[in-house]
Protein backbone atom coordinates (compact mmCIF):
# COMPACT_ATOMS: atom_id res chain seq x y z
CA UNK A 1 8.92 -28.05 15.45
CA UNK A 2 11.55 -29.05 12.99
CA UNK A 3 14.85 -27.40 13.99
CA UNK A 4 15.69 -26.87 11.17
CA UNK A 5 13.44 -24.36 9.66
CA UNK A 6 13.72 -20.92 11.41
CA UNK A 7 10.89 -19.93 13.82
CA UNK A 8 8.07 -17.31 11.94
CA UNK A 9 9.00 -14.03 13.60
CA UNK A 10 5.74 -12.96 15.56
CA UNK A 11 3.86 -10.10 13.48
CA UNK A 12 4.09 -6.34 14.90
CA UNK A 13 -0.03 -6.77 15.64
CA UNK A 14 0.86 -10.11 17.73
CA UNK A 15 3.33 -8.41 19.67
CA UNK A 16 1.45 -5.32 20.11
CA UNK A 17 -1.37 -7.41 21.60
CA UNK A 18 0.78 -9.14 23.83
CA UNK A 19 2.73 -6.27 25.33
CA UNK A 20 -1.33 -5.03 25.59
CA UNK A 21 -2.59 -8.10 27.51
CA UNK A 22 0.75 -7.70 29.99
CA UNK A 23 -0.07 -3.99 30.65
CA UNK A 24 -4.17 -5.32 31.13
CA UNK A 25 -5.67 -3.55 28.45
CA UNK A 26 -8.39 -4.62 27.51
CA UNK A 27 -9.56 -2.65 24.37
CA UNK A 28 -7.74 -0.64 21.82
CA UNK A 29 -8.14 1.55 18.74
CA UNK A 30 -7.19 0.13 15.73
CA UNK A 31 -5.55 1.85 12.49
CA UNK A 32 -3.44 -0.19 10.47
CA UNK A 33 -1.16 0.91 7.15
CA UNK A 34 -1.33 -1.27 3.86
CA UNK A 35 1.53 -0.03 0.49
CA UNK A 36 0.69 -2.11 -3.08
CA UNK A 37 2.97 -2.14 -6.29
CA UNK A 38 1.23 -3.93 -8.91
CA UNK A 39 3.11 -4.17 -12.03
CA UNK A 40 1.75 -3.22 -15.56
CA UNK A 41 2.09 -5.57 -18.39
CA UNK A 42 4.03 -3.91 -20.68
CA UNK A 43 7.23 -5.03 -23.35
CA UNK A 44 10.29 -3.61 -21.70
CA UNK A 45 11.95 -4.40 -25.30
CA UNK A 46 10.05 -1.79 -27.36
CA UNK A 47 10.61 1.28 -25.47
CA UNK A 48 13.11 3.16 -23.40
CA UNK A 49 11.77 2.81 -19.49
CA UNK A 50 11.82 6.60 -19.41
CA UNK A 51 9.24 6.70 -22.48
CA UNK A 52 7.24 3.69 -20.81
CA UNK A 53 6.77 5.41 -18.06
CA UNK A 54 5.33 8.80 -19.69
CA UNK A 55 2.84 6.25 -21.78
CA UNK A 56 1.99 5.15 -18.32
CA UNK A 57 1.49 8.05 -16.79
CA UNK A 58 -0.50 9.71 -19.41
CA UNK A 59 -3.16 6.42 -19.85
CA UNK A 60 -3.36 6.11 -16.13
CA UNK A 61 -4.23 9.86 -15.59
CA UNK A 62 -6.80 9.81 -18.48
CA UNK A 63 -8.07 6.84 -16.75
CA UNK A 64 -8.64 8.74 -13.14
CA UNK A 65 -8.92 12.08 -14.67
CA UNK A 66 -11.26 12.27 -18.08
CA UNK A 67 -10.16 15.74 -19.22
CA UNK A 68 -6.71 15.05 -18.18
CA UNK A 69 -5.23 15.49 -21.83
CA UNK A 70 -7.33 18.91 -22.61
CA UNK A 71 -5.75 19.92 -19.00
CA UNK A 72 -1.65 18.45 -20.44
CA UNK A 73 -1.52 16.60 -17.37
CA UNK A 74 1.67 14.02 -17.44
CA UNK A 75 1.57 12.93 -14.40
CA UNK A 76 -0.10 12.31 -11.01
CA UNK A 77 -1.07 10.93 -6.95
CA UNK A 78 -4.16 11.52 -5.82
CA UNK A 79 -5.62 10.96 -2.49
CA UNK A 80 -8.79 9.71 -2.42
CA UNK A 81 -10.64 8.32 1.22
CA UNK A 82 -13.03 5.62 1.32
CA UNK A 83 -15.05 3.55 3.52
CA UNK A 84 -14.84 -0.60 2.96
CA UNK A 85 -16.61 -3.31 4.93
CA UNK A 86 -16.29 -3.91 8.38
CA UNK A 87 -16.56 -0.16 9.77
CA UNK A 88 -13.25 0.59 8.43
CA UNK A 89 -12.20 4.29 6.62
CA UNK A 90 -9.10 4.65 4.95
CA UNK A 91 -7.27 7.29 3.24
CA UNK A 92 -5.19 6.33 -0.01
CA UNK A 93 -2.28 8.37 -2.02
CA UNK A 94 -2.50 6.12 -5.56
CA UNK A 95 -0.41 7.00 -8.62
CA UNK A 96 1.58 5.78 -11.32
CA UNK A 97 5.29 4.58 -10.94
CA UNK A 98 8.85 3.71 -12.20
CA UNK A 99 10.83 1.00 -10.18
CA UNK A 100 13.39 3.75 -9.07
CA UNK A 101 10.30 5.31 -7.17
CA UNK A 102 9.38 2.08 -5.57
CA UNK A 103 11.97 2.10 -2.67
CA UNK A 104 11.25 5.74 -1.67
CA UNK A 105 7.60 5.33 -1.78
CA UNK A 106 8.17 2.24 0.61
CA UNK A 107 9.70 3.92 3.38
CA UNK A 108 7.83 6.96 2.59
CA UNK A 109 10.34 9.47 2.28
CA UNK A 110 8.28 10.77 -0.38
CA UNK A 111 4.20 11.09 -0.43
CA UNK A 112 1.59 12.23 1.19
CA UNK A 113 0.48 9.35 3.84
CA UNK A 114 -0.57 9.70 7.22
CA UNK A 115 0.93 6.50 8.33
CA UNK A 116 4.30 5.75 9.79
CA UNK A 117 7.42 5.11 8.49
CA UNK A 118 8.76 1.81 7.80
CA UNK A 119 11.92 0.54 9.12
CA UNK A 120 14.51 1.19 6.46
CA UNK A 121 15.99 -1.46 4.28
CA UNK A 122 19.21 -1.37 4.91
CA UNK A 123 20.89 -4.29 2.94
CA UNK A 124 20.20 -3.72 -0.42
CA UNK A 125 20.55 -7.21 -1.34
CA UNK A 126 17.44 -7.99 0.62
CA UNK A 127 15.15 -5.14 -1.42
CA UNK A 128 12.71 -7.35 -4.52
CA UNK A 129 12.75 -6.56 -7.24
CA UNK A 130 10.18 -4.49 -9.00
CA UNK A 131 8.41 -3.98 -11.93
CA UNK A 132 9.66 -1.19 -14.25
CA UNK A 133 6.28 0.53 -14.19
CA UNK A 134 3.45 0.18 -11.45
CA UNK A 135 0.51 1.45 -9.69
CA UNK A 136 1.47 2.91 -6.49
CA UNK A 137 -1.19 2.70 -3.73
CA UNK A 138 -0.28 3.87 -0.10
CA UNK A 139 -3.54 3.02 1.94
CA UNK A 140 -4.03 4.17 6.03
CA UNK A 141 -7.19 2.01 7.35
CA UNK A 142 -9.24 3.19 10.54
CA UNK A 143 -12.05 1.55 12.28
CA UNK A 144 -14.92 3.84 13.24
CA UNK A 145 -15.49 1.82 16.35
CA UNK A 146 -12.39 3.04 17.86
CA UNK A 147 -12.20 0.59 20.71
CA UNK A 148 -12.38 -3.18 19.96
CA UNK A 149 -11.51 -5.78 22.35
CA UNK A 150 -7.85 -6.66 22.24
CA UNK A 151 -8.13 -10.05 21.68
CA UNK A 152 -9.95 -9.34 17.88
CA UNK A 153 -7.41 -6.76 17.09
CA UNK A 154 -5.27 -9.03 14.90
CA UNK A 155 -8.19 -10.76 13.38
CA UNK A 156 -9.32 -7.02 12.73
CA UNK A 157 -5.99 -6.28 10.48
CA UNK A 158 -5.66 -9.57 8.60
CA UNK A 159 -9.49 -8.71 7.47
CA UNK A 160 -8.42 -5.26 6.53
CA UNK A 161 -5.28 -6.56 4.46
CA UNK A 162 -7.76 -8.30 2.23
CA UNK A 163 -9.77 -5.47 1.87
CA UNK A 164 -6.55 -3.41 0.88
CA UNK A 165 -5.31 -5.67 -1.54
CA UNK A 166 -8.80 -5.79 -3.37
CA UNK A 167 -8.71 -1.86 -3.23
CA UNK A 168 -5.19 -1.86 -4.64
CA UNK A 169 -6.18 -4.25 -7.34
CA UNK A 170 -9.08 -2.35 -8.13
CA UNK A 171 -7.30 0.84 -8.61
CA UNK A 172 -4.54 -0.95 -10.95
CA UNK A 173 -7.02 -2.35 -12.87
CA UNK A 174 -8.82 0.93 -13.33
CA UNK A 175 -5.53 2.84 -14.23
CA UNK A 176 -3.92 0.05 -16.48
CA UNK A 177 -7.47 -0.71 -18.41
């Protein structure tokens, strides 16, 4: 290894499944938590964010909801569960957002999501950057065969990721069309 490149930090599944293996388990149940900002394509220059932000959140709730102008709605999250590929279920909290909702949202101080808590971001130089207006999609994942041997486990989440990302995508693409 070239010393001087830092060393990949293991991922929370690898050490999970270590810690596992030293305790001799030998299956485990699986649930794993995915969060997706996708930014909309907009010009910044033509309008104020805060009028951006109502145009998004009016076309992406006519988008999910079809009467949602009759009905005045402004603004949205839904929660919607699903089942994807591989046995999994998830449940999903999906909306429309600004960039100053991003950071709450991420360490889900706000919402609706059955998943844990992020560590906080403490060092606000090391927060991205984010787009001023994006689709918001909190996903928890479950396997219906609760107990899989240990040693798939992180195969298990790295297939589910891709799943999650395609489901975010989806979502942004059905809100921002």
């Amino acid at each position: 290894m070239d010393e001087t490149q830092p060393a990949a930090r293991p991922s929370v599944e690898h050490v999970a499944v270590t810690v596992a293996s030293l305790l001799g388990v030998e299956t485990i149940a699986v649930g794993t938590a995915f969060q997706h900002v996708v930014g909309w394509d907009i010009d910044e220059s033509e309008q104020s964010i805060e009028d951006l932000a109502i145009s998004a959140h009016l076309r992406g709730s006519q988008a999910m909801i079809s009467r949602a102008a009759e009905l005045g709605v402004s603004d949205f999250a839904l929660l919607i569960d699903g089942v994807a590929d591989g046995g999994w279920t998830y449940q999903a909290e999906i909306g429309v957002i600004t960039e100053a909702e991003v950071h709450p949202r991420l360490t889900r101080s706000v919402g609706r999501s059955v998943a844990y808590a992020p560590f906080e971001l403490t060092v606000e130089s090391s927060l991205p950057s984010y787009p001023a207006v994006g689709t918001f999609v909190d996903s928890y994942w479950v396997n219906t065969d609760p107990w899989i041997p240990l040693e798939n486990a992180t195969d298990q989440v790295t297939a589910t990721s891709c799943q999650a990302s395609k489901l975010a995508e989806k979502i942004h693409h059905t809100l921002h069309s």
